[in-house]
PDB file of N, CA and C in Angstrom:
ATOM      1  N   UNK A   1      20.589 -18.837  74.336  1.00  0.00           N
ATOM      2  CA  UNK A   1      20.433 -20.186  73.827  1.00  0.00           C
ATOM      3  C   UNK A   1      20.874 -21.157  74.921  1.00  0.00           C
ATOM      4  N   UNK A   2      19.600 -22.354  74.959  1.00  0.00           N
ATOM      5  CA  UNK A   2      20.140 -23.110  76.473  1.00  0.00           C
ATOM      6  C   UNK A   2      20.594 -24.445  75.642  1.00  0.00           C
ATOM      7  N   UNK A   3      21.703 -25.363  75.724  1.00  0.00           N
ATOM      8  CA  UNK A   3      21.539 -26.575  75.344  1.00  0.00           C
ATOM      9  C   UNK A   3      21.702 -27.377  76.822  1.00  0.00           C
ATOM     10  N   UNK A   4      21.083 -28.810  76.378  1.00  0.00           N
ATOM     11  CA  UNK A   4      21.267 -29.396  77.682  1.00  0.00           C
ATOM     12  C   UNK A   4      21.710 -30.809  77.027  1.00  0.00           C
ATOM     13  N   UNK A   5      22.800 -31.438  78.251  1.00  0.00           N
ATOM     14  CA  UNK A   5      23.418 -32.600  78.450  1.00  0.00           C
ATOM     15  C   UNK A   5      23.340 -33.535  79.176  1.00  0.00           C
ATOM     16  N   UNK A   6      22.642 -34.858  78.910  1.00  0.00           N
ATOM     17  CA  UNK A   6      22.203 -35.724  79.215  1.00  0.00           C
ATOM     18  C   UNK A   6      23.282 -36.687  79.974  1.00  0.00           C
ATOM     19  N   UNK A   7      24.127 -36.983  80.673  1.00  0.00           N
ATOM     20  CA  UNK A   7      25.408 -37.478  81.136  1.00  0.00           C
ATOM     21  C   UNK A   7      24.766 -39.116  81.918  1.00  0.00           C
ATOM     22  N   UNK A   8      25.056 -39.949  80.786  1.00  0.00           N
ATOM     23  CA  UNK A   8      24.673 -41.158  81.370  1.00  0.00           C
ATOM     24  C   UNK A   8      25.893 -41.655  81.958  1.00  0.00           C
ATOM     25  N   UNK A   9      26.350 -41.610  83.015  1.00  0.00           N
ATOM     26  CA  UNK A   9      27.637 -42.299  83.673  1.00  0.00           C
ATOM     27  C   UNK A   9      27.713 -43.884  84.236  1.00  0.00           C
ATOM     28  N   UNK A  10      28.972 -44.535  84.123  1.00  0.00           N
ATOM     29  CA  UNK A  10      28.842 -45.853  83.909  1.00  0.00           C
ATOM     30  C   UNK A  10      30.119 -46.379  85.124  1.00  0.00           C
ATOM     31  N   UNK A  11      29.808 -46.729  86.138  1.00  0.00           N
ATOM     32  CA  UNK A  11      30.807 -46.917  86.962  1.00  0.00           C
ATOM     33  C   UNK A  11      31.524 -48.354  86.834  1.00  0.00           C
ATOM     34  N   UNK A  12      32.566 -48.607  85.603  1.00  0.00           N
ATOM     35  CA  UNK A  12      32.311 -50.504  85.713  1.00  0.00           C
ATOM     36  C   UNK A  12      34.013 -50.548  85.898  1.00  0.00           C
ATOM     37  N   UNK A  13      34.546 -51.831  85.708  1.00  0.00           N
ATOM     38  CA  UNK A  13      35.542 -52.433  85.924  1.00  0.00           C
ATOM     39  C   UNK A  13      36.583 -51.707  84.717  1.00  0.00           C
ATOM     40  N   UNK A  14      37.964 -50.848  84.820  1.00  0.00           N
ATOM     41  CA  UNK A  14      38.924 -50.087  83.692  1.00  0.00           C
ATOM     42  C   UNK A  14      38.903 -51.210  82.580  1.00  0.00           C
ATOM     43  N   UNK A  15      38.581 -52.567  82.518  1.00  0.00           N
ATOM     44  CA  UNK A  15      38.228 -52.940  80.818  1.00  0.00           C
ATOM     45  C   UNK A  15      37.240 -52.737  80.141  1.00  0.00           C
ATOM     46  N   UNK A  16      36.234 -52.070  80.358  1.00  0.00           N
ATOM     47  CA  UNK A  16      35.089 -52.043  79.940  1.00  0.00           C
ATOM     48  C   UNK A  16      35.165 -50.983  78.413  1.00  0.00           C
ATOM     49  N   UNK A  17      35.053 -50.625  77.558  1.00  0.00           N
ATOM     50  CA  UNK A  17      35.170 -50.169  76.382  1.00  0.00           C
ATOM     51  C   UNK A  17      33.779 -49.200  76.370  1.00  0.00           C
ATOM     52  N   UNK A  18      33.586 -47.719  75.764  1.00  0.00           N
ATOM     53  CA  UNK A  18      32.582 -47.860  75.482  1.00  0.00           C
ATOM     54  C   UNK A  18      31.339 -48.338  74.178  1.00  0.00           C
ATOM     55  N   UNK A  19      32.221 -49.072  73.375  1.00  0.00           N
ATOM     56  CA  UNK A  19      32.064 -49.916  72.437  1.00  0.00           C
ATOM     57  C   UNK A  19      30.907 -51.446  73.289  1.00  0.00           C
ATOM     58  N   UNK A  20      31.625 -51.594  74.044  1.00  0.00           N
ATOM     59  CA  UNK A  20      30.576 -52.759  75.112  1.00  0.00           C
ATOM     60  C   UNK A  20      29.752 -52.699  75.752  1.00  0.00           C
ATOM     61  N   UNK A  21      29.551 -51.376  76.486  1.00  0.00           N
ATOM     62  CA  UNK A  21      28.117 -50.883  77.156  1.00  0.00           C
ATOM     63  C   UNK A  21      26.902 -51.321  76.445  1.00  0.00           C
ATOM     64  N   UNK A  22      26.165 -51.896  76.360  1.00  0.00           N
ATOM     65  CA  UNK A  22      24.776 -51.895  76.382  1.00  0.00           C
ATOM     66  C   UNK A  22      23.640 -51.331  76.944  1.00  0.00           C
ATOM     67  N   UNK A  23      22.974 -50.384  76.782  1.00  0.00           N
ATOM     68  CA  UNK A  23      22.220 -49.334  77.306  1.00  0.00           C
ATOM     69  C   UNK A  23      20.654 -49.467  76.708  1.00  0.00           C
ATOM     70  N   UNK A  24      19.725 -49.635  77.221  1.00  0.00           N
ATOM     71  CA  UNK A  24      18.092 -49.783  77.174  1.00  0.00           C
ATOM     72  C   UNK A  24      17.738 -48.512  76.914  1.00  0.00           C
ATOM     73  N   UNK A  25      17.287 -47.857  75.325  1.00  0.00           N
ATOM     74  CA  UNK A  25      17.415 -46.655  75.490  1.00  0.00           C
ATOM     75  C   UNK A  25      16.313 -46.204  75.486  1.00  0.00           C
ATOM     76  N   UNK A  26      14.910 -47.013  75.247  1.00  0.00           N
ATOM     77  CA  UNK A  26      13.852 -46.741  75.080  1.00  0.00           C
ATOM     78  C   UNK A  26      12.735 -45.737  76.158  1.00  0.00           C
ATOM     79  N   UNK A  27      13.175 -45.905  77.098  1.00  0.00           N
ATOM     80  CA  UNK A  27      12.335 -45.541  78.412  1.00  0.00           C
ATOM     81  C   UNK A  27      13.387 -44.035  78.467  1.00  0.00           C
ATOM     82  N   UNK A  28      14.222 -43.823  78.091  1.00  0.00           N
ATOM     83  CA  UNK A  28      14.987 -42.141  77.942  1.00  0.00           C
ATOM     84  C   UNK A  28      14.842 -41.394  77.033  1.00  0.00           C
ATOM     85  N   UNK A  29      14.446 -42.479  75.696  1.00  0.00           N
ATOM     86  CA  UNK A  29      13.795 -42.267  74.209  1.00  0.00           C
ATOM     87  C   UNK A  29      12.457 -41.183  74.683  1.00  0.00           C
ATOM     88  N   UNK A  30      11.302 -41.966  75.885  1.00  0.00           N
ATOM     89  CA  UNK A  30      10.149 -41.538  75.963  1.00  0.00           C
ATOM     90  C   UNK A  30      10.272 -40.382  76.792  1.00  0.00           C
ATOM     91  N   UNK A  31      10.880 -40.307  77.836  1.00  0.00           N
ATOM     92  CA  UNK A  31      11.092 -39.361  78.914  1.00  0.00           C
ATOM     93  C   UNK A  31      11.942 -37.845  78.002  1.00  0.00           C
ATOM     94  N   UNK A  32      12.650 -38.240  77.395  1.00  0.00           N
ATOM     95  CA  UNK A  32      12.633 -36.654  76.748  1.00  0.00           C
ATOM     96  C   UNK A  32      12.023 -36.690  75.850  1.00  0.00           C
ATOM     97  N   UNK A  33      11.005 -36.851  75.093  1.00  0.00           N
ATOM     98  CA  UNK A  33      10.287 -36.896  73.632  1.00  0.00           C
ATOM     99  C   UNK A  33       9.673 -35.256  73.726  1.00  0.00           C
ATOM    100  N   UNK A  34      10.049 -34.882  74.744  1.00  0.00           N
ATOM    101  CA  UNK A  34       9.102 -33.347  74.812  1.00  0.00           C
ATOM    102  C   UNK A  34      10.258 -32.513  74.313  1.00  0.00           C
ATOM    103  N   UNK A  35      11.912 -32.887  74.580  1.00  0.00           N
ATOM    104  CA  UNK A  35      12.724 -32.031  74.504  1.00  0.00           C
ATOM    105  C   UNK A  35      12.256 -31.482  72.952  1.00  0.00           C
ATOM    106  N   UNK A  36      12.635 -30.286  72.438  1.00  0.00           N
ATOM    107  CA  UNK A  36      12.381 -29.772  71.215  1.00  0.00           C
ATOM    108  C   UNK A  36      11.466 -30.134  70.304  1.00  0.00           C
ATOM    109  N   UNK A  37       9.806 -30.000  71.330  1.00  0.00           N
ATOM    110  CA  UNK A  37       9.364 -30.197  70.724  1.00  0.00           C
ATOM    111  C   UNK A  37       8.396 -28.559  70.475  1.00  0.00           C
ATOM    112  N   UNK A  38       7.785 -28.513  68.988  1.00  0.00           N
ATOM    113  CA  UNK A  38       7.728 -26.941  69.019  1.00  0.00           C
ATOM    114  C   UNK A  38       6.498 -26.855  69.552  1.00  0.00           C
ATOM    115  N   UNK A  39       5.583 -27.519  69.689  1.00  0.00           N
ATOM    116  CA  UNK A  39       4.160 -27.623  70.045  1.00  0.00           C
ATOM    117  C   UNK A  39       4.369 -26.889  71.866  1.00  0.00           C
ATOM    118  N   UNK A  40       5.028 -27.740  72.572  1.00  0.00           N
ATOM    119  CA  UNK A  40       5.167 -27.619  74.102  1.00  0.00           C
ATOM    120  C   UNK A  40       5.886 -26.877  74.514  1.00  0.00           C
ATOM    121  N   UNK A  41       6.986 -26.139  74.537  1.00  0.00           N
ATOM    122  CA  UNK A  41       7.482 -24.660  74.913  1.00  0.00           C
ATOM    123  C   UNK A  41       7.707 -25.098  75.867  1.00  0.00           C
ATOM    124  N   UNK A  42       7.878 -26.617  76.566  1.00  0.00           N
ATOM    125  CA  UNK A  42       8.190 -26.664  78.110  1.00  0.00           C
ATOM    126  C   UNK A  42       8.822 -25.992  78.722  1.00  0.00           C
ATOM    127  N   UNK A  43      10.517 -26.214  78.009  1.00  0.00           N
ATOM    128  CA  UNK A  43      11.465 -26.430  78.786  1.00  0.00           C
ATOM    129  C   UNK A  43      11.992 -24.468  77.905  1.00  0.00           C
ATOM    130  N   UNK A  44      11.804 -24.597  76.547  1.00  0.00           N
ATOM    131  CA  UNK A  44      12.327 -23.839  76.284  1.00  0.00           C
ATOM    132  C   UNK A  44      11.754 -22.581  75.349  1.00  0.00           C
ATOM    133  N   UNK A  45      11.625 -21.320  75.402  1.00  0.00           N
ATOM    134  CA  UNK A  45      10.837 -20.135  74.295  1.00  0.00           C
ATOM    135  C   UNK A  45      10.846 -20.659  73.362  1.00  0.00           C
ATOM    136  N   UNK A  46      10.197 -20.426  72.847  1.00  0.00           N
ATOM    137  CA  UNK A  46       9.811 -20.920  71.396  1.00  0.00           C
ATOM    138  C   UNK A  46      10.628 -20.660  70.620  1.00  0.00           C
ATOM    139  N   UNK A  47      11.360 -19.135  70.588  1.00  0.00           N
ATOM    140  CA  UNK A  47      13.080 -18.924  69.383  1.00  0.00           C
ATOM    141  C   UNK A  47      13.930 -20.189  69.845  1.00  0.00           C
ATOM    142  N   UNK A  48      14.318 -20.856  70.447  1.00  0.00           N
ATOM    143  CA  UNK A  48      15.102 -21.006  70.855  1.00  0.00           C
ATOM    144  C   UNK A  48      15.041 -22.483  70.494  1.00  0.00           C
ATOM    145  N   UNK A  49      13.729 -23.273  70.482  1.00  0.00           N
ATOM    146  CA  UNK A  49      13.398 -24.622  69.937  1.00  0.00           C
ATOM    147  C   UNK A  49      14.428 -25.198  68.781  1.00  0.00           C
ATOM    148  N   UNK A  50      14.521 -24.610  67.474  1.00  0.00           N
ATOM    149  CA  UNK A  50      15.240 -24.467  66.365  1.00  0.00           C
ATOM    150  C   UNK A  50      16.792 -24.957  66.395  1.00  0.00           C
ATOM    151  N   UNK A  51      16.848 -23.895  67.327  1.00  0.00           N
ATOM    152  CA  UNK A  51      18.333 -24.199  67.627  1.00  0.00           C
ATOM    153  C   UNK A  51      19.400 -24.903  68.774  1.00  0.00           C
ATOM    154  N   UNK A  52      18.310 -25.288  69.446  1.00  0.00           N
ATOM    155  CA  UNK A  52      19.317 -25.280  70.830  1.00  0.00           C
ATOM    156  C   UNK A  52      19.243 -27.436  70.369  1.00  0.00           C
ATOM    157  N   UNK A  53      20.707 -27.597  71.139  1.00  0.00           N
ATOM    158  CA  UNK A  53      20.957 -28.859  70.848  1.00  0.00           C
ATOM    159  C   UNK A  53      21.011 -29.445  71.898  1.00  0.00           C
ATOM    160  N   UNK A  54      20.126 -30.847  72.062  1.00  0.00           N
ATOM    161  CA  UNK A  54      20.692 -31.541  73.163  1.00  0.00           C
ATOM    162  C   UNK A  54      21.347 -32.803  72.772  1.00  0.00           C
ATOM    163  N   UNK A  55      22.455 -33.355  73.932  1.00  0.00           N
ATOM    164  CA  UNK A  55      23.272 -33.987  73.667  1.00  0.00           C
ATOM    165  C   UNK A  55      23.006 -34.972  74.821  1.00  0.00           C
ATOM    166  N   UNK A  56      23.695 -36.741  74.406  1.00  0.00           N
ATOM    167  CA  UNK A  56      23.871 -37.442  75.522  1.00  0.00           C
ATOM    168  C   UNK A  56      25.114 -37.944  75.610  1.00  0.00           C
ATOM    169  N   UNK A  57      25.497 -37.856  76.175  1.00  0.00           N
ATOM    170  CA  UNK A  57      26.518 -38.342  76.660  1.00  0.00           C
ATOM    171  C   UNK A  57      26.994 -39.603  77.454  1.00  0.00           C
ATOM    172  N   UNK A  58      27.665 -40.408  77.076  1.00  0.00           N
ATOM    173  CA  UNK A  58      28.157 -41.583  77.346  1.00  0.00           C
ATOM    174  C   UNK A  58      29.487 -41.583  78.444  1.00  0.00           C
ATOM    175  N   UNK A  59      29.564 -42.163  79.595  1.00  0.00           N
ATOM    176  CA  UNK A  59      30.864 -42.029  80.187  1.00  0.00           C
ATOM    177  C   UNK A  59      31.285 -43.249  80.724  1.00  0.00           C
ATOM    178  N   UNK A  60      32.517 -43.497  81.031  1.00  0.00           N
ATOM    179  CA  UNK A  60      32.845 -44.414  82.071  1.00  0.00           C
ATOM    180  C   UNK A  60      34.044 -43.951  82.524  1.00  0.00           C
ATOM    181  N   UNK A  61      33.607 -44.523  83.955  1.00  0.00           N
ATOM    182  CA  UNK A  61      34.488 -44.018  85.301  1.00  0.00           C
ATOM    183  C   UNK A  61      35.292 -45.426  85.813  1.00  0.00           C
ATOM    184  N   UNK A  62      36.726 -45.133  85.922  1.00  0.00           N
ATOM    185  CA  UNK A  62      36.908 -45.956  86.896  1.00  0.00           C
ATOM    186  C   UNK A  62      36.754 -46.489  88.156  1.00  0.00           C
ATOM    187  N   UNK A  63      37.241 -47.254  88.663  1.00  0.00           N
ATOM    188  CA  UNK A  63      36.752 -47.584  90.235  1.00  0.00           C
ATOM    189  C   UNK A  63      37.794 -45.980  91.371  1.00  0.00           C
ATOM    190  N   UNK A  64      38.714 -45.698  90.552  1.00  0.00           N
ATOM    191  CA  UNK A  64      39.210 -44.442  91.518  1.00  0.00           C
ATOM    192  C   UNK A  64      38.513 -42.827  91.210  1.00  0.00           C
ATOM    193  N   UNK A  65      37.417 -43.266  90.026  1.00  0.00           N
ATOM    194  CA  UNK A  65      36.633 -42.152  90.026  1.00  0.00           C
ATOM    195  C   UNK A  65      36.977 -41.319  88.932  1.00  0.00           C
ATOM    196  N   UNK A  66      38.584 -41.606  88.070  1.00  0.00           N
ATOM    197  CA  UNK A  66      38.810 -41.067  86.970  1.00  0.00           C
ATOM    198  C   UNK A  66      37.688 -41.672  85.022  1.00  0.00           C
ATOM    199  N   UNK A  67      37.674 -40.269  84.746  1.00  0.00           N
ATOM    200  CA  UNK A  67      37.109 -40.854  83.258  1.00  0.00           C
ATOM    201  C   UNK A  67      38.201 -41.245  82.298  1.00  0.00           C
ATOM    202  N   UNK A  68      37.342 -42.533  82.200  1.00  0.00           N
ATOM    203  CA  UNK A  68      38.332 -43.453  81.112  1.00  0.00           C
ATOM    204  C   UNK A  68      37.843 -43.056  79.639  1.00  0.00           C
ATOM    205  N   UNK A  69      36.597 -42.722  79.401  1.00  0.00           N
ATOM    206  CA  UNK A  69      36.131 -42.923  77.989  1.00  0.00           C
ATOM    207  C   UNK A  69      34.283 -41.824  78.278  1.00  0.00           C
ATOM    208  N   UNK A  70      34.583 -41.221  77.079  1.00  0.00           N
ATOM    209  CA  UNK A  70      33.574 -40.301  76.907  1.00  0.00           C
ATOM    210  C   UNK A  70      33.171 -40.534  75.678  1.00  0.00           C
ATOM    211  N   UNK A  71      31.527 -40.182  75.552  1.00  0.00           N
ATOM    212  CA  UNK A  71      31.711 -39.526  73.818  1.00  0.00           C
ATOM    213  C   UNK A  71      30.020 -38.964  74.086  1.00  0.00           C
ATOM    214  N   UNK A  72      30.302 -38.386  73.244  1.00  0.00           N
ATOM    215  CA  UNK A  72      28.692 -37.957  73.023  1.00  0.00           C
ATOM    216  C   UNK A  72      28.124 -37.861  71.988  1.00  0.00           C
ATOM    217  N   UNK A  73      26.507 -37.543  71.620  1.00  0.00           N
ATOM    218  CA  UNK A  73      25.870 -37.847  70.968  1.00  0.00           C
ATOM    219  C   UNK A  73      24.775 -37.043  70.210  1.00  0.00           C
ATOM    220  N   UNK A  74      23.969 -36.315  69.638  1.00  0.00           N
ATOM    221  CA  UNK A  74      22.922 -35.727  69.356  1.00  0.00           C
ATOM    222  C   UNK A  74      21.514 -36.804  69.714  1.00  0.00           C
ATOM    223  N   UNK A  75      20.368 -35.712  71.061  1.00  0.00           N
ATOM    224  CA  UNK A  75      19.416 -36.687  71.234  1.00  0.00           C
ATOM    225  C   UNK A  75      18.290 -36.606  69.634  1.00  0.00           C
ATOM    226  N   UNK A  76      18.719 -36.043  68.584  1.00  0.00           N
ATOM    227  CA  UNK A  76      18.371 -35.731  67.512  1.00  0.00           C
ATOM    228  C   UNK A  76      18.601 -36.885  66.378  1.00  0.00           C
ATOM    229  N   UNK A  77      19.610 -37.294  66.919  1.00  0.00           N
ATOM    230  CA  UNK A  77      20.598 -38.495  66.021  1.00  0.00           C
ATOM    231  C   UNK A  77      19.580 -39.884  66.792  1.00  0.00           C
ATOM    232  N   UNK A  78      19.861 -39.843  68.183  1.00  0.00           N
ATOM    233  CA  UNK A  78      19.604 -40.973  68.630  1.00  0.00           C
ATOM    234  C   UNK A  78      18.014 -41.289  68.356  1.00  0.00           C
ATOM    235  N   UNK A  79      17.450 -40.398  68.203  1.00  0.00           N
ATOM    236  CA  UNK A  79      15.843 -40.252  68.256  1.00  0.00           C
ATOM    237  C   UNK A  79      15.532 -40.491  66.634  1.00  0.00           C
ATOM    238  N   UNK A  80      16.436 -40.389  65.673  1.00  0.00           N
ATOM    239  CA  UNK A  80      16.452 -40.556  64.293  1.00  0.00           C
ATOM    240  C   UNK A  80      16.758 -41.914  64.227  1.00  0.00           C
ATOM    241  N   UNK A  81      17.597 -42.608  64.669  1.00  0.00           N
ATOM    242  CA  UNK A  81      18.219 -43.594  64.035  1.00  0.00           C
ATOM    243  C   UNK A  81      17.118 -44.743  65.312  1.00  0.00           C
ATOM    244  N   UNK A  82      17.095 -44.441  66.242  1.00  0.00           N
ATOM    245  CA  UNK A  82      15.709 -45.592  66.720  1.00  0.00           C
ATOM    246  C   UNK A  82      14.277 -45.335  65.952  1.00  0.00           C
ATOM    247  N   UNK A  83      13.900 -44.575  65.070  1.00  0.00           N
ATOM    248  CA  UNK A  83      12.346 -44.443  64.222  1.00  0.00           C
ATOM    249  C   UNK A  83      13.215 -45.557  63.587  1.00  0.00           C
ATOM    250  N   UNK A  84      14.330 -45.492  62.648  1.00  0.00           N
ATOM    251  CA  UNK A  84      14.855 -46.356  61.337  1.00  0.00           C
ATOM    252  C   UNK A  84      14.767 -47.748  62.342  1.00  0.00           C
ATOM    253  N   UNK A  85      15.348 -47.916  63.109  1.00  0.00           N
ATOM    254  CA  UNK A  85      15.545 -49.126  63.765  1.00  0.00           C
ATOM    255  C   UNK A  85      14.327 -49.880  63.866  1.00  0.00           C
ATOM    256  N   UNK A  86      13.538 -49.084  64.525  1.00  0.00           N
ATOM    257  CA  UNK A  86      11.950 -49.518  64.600  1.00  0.00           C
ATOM    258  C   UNK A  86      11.110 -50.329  63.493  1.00  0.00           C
ATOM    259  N   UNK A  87      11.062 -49.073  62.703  1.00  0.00           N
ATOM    260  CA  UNK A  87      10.816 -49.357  61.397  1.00  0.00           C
ATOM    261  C   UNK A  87      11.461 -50.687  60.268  1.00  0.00           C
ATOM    262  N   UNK A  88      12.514 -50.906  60.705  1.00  0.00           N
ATOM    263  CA  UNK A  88      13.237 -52.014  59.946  1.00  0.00           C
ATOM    264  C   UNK A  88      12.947 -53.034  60.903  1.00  0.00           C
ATOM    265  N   UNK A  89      12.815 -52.814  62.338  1.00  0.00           N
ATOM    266  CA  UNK A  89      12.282 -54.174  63.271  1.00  0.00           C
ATOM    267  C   UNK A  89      10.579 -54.763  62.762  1.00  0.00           C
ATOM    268  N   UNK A  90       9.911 -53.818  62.365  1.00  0.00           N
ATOM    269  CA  UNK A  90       8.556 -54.193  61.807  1.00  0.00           C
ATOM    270  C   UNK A  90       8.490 -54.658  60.689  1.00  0.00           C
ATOM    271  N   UNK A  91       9.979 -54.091  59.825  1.00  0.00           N
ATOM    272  CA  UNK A  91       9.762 -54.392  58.699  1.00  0.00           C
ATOM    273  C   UNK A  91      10.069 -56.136  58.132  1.00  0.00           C
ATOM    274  N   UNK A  92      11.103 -56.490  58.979  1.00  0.00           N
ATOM    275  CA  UNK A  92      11.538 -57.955  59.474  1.00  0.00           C
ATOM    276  C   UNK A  92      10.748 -59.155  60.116  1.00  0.00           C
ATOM    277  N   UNK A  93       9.449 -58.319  61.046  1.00  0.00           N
ATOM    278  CA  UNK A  93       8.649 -59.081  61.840  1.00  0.00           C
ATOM    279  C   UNK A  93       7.534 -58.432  61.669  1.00  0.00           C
ATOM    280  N   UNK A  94       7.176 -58.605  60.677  1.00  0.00           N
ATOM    281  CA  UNK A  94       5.446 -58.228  60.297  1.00  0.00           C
ATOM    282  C   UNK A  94       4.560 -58.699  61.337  1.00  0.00           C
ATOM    283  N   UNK A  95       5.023 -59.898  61.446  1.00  0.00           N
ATOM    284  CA  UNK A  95       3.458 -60.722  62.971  1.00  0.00           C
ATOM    285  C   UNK A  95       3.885 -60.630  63.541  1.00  0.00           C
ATOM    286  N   UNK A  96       4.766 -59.826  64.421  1.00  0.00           N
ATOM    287  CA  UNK A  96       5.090 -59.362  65.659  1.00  0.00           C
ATOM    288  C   UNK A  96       3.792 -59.495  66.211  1.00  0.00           C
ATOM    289  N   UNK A  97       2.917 -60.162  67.734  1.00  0.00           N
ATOM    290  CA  UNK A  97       2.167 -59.956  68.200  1.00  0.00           C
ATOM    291  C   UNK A  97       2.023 -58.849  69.406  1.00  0.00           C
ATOM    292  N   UNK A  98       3.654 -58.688  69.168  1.00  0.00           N
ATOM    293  CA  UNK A  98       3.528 -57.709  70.736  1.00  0.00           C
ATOM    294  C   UNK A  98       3.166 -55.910  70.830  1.00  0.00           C
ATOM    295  N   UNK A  99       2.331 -55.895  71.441  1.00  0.00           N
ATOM    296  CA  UNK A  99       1.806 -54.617  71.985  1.00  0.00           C
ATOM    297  C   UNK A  99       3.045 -53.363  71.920  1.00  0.00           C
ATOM    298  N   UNK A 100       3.658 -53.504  72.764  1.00  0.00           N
ATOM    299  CA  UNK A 100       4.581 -53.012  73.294  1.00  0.00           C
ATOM    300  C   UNK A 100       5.864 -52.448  72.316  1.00  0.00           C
ATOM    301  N   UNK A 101       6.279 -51.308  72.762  1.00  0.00           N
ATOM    302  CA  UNK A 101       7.360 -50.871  71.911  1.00  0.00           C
ATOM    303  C   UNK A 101       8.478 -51.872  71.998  1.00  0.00           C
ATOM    304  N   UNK A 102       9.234 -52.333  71.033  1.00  0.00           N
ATOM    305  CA  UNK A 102      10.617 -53.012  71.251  1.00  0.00           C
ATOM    306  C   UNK A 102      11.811 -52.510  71.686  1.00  0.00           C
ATOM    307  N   UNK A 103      12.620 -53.166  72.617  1.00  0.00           N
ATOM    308  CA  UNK A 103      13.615 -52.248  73.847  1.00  0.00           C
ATOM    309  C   UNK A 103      14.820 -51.984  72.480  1.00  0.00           C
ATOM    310  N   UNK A 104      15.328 -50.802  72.642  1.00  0.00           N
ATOM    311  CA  UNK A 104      16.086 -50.253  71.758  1.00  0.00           C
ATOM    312  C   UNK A 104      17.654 -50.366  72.559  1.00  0.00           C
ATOM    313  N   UNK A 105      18.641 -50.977  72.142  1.00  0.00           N
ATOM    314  CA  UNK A 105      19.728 -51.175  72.946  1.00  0.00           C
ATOM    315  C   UNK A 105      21.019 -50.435  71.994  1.00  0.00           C
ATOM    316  N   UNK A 106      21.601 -49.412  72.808  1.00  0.00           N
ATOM    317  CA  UNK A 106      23.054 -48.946  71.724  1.00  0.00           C
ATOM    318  C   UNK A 106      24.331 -49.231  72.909  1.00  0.00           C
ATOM    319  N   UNK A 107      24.862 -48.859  72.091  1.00  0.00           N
ATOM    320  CA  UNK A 107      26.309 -48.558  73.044  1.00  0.00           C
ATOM    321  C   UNK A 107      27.083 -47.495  72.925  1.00  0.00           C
ATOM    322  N   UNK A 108      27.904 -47.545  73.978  1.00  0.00           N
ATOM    323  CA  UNK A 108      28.791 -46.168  74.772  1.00  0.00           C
ATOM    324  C   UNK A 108      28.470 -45.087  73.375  1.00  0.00           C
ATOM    325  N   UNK A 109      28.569 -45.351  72.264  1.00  0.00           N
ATOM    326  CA  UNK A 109      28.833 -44.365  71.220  1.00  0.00           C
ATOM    327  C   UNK A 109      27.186 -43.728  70.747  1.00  0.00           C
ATOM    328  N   UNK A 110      26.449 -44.226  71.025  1.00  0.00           N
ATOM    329  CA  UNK A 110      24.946 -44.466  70.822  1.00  0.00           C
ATOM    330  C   UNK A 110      24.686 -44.568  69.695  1.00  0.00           C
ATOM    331  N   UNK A 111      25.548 -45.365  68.850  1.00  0.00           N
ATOM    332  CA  UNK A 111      24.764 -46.773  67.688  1.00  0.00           C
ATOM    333  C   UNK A 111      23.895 -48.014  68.380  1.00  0.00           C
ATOM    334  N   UNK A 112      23.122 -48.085  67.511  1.00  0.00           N
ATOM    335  CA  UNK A 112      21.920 -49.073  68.182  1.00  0.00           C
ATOM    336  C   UNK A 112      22.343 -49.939  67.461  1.00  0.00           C
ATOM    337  N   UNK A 113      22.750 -51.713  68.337  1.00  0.00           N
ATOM    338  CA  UNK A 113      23.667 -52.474  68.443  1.00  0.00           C
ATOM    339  C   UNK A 113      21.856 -53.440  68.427  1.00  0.00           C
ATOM    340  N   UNK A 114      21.159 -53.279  68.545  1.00  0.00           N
ATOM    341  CA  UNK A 114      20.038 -54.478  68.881  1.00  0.00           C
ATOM    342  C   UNK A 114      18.596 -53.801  69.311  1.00  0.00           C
ATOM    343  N   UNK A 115      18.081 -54.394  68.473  1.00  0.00           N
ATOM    344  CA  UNK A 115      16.281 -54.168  68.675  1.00  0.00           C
ATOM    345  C   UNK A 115      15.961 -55.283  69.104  1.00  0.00           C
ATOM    346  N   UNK A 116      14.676 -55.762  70.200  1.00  0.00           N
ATOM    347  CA  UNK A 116      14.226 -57.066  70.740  1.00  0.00           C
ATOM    348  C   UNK A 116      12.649 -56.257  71.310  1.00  0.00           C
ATOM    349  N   UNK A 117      11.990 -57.134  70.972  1.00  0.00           N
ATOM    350  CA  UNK A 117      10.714 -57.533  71.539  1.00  0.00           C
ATOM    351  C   UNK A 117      10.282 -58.038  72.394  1.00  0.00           C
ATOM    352  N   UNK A 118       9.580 -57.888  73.458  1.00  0.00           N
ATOM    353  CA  UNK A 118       9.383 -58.495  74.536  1.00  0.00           C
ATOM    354  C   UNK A 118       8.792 -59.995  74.526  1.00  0.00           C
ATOM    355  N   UNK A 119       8.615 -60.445  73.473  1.00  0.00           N
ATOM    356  CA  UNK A 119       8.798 -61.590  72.940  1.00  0.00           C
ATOM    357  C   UNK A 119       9.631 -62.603  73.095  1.00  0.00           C
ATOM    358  N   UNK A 120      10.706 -62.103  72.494  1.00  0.00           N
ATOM    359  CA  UNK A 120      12.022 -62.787  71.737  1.00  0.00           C
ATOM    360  C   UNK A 120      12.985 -62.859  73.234  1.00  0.00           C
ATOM    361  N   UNK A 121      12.524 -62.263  74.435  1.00  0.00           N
ATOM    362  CA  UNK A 121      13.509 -62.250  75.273  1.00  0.00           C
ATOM    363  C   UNK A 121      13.391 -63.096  76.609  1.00  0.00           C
TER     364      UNK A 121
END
């Protein structure tokens, strides 16, 4: 069984919280959309789809290179709770005119803190 860990690392100033990070998650949303998926066998045998978990992970580093703050995440969770997000962003802005997916923003913990449209920005 392989799981794999996504380690988004954050090099900022020792006040930074990971409660405050703001992270664009949409374009990492698309780039793994293959992970577990059962159709494509990319990455992993097909037994193994079912079970194997991937995770992301949130970090920040200080400026001497020590970790201040970790946490991680299920890309299962995060990939669940941006459909709901989505879905409640359409559901709010019916005439949305825009094409385009809306940028999905969470933080250090990967709760999604803000949906926006390329519109609205």
């Amino acid at each position: 069984m392989s799981n794999m860990e996504f380690l988004l690392e954050f090099n900022v100033p020792t006040a930074t919280k990971l409660d405050d990070l703001r992270i664009n998650m949409l374009d990492f949303l698309r780039v793994t959309s293959y992970l577990n998926n059962r159709e494509s066998g990319l990455l992993y045998p097909k037994s193994c789809l079912e079970i194997c978990e991937n995770t992301t992970a949130f970090q920040i580093m200080n400026e001497e290179g020590d970790i201040t703050s970790k946490a991680s995440v299920s890309l299962e969770h995060l990939r669940a709770y941006a459909l709901i997000a989505l879905t409640e962003f359409k559901r709010t802005f019916p005439r949305s005119n825009s094409k385009a997916c809306p940028n999905i923003w969470v933080n250090g913990y990967g709760r999604i803190v803000r949906v926006e449209s390329f519109e609205n920005q």
